[in-house]
PDB file of N, CA and C in Angstrom:
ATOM      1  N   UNK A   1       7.619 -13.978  13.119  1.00  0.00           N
ATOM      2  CA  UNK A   1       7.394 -13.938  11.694  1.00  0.00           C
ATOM      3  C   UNK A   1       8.289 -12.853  11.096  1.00  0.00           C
ATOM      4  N   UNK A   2       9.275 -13.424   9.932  1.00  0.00           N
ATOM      5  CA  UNK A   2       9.648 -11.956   9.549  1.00  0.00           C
ATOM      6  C   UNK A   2       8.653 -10.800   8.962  1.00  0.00           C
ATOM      7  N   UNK A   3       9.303 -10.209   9.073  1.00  0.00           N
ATOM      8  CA  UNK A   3       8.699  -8.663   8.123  1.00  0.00           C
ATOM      9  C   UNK A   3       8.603  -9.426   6.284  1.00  0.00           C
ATOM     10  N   UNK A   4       9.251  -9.778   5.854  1.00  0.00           N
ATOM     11  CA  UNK A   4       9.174  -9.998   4.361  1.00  0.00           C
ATOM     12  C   UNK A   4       8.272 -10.915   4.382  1.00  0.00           C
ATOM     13  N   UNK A   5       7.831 -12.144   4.910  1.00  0.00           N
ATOM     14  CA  UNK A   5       7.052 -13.179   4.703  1.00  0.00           C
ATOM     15  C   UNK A   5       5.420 -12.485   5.288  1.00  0.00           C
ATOM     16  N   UNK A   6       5.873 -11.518   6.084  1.00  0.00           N
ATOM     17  CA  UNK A   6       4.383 -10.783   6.185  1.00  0.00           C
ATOM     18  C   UNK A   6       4.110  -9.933   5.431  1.00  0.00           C
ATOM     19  N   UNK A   7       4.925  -9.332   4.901  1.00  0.00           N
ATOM     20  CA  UNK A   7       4.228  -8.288   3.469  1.00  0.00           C
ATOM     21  C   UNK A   7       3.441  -8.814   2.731  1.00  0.00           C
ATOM     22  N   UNK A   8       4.587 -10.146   2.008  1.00  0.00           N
ATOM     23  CA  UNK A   8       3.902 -11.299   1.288  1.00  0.00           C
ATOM     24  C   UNK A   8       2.575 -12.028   1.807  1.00  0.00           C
ATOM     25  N   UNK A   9       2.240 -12.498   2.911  1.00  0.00           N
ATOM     26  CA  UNK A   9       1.042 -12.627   3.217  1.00  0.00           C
ATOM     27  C   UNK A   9       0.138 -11.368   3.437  1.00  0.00           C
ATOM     28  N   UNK A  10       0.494 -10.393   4.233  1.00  0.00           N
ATOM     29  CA  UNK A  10      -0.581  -9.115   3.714  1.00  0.00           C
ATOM     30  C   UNK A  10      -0.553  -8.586   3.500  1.00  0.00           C
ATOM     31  N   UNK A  11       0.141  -8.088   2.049  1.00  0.00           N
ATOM     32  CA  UNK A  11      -0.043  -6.662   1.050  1.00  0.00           C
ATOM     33  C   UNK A  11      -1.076  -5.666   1.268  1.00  0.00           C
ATOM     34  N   UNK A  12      -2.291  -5.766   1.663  1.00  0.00           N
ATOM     35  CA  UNK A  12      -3.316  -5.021   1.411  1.00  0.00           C
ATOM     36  C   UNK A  12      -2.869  -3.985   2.876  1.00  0.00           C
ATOM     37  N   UNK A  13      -2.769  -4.996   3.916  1.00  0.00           N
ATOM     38  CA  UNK A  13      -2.468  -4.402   5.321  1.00  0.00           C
ATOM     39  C   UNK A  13      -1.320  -3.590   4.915  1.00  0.00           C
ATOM     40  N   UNK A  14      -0.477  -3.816   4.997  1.00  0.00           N
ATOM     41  CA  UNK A  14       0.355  -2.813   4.738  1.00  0.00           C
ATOM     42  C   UNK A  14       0.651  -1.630   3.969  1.00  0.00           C
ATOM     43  N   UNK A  15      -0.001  -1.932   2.904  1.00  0.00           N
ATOM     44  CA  UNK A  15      -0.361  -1.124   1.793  1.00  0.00           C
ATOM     45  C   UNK A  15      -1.055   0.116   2.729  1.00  0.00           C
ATOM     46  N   UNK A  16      -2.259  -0.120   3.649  1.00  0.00           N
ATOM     47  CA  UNK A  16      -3.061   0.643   4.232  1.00  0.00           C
ATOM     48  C   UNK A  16      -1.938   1.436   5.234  1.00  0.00           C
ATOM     49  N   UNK A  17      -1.431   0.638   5.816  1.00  0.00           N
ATOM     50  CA  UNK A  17      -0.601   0.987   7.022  1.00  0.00           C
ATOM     51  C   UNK A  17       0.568   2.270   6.476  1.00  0.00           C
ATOM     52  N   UNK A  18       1.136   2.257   5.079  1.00  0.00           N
ATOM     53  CA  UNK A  18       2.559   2.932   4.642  1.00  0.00           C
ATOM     54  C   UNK A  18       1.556   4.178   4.055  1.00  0.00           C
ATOM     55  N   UNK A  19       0.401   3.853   4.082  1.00  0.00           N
ATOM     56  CA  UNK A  19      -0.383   5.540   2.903  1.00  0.00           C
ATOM     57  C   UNK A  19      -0.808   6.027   4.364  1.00  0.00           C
ATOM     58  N   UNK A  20      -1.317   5.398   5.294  1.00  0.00           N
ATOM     59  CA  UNK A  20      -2.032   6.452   6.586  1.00  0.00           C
ATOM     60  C   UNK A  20      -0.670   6.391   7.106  1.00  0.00           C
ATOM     61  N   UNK A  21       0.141   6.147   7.679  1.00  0.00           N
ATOM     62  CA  UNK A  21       1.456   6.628   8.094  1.00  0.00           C
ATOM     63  C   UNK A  21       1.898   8.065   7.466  1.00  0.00           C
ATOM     64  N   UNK A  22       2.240   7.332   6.318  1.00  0.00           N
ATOM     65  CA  UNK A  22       3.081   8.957   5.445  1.00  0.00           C
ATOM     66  C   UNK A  22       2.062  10.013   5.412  1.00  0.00           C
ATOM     67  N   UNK A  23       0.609   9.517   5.275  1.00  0.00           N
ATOM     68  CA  UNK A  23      -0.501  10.816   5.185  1.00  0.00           C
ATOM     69  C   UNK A  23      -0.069  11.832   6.603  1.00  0.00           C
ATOM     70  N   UNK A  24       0.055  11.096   7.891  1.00  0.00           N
ATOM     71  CA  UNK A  24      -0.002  11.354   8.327  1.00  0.00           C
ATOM     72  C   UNK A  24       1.207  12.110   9.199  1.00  0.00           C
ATOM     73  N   UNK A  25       1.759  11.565   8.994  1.00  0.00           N
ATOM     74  CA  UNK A  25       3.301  12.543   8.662  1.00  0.00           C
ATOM     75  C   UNK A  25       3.708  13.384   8.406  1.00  0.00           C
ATOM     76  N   UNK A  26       3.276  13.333   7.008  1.00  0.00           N
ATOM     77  CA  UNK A  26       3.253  14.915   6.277  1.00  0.00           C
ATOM     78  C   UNK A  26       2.195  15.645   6.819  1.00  0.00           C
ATOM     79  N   UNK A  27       1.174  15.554   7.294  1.00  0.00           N
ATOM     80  CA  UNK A  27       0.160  16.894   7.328  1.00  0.00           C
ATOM     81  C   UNK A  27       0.788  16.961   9.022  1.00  0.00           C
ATOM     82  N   UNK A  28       1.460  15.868   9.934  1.00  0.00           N
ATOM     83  CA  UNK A  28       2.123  16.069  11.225  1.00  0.00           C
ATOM     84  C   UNK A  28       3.605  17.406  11.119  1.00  0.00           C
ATOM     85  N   UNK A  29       4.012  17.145  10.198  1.00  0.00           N
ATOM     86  CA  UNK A  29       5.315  17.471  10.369  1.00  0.00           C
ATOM     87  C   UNK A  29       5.414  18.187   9.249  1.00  0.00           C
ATOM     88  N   UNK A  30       4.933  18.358   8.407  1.00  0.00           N
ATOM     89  CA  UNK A  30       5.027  19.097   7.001  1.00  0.00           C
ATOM     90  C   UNK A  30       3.831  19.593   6.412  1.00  0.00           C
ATOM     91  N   UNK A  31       2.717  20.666   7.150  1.00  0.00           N
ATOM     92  CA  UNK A  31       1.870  20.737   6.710  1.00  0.00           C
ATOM     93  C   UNK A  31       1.962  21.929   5.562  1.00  0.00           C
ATOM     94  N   UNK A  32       2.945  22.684   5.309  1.00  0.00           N
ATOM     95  CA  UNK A  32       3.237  23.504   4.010  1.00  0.00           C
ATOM     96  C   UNK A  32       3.772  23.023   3.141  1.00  0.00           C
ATOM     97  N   UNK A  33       3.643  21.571   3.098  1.00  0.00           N
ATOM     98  CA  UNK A  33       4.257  20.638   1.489  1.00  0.00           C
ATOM     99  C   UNK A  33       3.888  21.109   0.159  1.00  0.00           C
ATOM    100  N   UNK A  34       4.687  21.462  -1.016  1.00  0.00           N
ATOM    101  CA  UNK A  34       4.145  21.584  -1.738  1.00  0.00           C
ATOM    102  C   UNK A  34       2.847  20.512  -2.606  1.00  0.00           C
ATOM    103  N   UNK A  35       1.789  20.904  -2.887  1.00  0.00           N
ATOM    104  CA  UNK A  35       0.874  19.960  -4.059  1.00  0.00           C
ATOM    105  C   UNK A  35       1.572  19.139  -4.538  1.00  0.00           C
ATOM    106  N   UNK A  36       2.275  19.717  -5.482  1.00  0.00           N
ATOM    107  CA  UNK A  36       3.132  18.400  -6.693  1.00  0.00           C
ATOM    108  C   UNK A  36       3.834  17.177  -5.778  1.00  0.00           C
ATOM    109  N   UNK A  37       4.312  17.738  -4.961  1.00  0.00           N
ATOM    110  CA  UNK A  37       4.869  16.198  -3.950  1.00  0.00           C
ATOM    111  C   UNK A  37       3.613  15.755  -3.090  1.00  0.00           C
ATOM    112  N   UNK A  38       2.825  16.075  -2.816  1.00  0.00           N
ATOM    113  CA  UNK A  38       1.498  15.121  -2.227  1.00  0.00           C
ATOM    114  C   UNK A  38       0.686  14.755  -3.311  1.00  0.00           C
ATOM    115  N   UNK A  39       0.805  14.604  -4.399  1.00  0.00           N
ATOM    116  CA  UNK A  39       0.218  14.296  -5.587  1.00  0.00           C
ATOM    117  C   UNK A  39       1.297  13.431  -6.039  1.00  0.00           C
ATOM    118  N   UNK A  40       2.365  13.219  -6.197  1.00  0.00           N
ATOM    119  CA  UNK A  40       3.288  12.069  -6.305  1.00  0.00           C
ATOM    120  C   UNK A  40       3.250  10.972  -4.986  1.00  0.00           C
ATOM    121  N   UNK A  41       3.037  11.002  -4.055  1.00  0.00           N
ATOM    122  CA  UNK A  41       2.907  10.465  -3.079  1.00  0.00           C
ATOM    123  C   UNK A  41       1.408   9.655  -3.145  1.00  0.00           C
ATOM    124  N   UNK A  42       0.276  10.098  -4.114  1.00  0.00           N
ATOM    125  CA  UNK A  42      -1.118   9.497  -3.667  1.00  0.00           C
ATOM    126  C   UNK A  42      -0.978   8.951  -4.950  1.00  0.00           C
ATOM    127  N   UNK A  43      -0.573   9.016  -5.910  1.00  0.00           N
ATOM    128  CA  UNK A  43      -0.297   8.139  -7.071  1.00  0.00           C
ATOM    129  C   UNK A  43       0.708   6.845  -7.065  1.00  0.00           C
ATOM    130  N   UNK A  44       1.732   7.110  -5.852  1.00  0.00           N
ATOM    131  CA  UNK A  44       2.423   5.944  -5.173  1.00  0.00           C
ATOM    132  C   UNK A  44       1.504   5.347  -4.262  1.00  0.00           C
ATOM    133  N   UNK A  45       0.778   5.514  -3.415  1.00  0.00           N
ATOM    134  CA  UNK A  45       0.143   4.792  -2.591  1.00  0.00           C
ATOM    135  C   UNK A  45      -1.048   4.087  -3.787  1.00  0.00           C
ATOM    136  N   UNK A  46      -1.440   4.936  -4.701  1.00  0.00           N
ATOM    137  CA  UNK A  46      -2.520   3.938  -5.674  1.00  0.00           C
ATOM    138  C   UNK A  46      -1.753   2.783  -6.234  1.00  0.00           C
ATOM    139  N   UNK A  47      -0.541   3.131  -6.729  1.00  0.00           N
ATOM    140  CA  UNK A  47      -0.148   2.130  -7.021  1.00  0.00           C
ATOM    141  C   UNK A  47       0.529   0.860  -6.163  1.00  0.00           C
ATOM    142  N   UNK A  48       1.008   1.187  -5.308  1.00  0.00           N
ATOM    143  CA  UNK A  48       0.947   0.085  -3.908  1.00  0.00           C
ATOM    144  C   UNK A  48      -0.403  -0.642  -3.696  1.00  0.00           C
ATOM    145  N   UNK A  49      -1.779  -0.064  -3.834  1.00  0.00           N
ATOM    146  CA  UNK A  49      -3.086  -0.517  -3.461  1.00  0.00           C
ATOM    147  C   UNK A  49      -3.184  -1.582  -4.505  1.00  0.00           C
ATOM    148  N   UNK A  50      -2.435  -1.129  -5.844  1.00  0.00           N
ATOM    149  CA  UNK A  50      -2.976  -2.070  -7.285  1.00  0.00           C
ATOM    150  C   UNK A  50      -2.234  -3.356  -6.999  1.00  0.00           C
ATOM    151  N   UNK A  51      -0.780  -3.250  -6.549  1.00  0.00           N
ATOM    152  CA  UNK A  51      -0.410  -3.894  -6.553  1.00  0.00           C
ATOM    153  C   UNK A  51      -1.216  -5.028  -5.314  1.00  0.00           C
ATOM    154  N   UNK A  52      -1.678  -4.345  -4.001  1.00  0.00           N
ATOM    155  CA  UNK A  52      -1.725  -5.338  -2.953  1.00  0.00           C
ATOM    156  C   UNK A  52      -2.950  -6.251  -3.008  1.00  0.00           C
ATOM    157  N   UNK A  53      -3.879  -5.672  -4.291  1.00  0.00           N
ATOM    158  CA  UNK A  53      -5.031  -6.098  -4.891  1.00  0.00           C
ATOM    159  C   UNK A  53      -4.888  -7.189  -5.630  1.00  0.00           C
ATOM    160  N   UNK A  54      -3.506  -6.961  -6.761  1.00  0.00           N
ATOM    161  CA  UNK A  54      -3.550  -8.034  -7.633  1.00  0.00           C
ATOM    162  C   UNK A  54      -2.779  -9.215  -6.745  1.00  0.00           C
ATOM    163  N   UNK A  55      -2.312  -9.117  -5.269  1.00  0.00           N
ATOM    164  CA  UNK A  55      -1.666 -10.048  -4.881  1.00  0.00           C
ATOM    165  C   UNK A  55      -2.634 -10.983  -4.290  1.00  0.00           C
ATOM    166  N   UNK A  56      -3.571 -10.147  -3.736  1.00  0.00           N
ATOM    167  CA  UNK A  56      -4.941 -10.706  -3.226  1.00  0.00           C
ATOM    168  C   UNK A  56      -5.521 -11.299  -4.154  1.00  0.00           C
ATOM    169  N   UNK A  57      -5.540 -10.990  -5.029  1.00  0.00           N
ATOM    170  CA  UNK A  57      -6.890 -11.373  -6.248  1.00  0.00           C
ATOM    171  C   UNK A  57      -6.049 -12.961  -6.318  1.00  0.00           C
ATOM    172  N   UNK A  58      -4.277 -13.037  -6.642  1.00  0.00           N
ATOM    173  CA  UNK A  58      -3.910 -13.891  -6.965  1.00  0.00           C
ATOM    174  C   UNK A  58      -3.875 -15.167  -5.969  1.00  0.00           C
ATOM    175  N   UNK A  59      -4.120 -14.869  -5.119  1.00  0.00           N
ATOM    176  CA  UNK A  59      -3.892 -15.998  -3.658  1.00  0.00           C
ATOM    177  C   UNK A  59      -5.646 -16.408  -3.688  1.00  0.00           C
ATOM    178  N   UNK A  60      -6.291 -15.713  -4.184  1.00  0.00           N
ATOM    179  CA  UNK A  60      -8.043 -16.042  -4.284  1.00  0.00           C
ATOM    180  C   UNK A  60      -8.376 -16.932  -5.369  1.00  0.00           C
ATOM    181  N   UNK A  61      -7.430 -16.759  -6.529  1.00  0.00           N
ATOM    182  CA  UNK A  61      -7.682 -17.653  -7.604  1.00  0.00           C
ATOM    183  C   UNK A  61      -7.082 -18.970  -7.336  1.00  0.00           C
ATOM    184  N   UNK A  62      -5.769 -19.287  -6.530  1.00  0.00           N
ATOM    185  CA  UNK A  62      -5.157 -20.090  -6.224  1.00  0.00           C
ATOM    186  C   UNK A  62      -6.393 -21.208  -5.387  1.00  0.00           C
ATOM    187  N   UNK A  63      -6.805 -20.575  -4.143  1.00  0.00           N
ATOM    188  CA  UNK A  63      -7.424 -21.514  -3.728  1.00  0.00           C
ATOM    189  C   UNK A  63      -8.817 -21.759  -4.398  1.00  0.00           C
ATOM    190  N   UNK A  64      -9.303 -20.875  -4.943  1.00  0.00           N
ATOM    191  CA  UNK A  64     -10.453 -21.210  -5.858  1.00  0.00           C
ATOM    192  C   UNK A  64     -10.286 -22.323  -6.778  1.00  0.00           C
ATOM    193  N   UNK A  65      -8.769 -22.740  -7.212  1.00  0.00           N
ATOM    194  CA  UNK A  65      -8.462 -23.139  -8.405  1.00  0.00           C
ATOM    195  C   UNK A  65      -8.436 -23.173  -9.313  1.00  0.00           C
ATOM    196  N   UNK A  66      -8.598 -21.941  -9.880  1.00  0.00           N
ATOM    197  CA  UNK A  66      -8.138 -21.235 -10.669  1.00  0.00           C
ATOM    198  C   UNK A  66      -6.572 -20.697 -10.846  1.00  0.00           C
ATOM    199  N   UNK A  67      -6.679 -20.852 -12.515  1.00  0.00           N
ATOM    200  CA  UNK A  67      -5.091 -20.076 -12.855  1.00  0.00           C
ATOM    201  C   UNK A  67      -4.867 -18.787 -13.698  1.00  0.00           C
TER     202      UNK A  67
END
């Protein structure tokens, strides 16, 4: 399976997978980060979540049948 046709089927997974990665990263390898860049970073991962939500929501209305 590629990588792109699986994002597209699971946004949410991945979504989870790229915020506990980088969380974990940074407090691995960079635990004197400044605030302001781990606060840009959790406002990117919210917005990755919104997005992997509305992709979900949209594949739920599809088979519901709904538009």
């Amino acid at each position: 399976m590629k990588i792109r046709t699986f994002i597209r089927k699971h946004p949410a997974r991945v979504a989870a997978f790229v915020a506990s990665a980088v969380a974990l990263g940074i407090n691995a390898f960079a635990p004197d980060l400044p605030v302001d860049q781990a606060v840009i970073f959790v406002l990117a991962a919210l917005g990755l979540g919104e997005y992997a939500q509305r992709v979900e929501n949209a594949k739920t209305d599809e088979a519901a049948g709904r538009e």
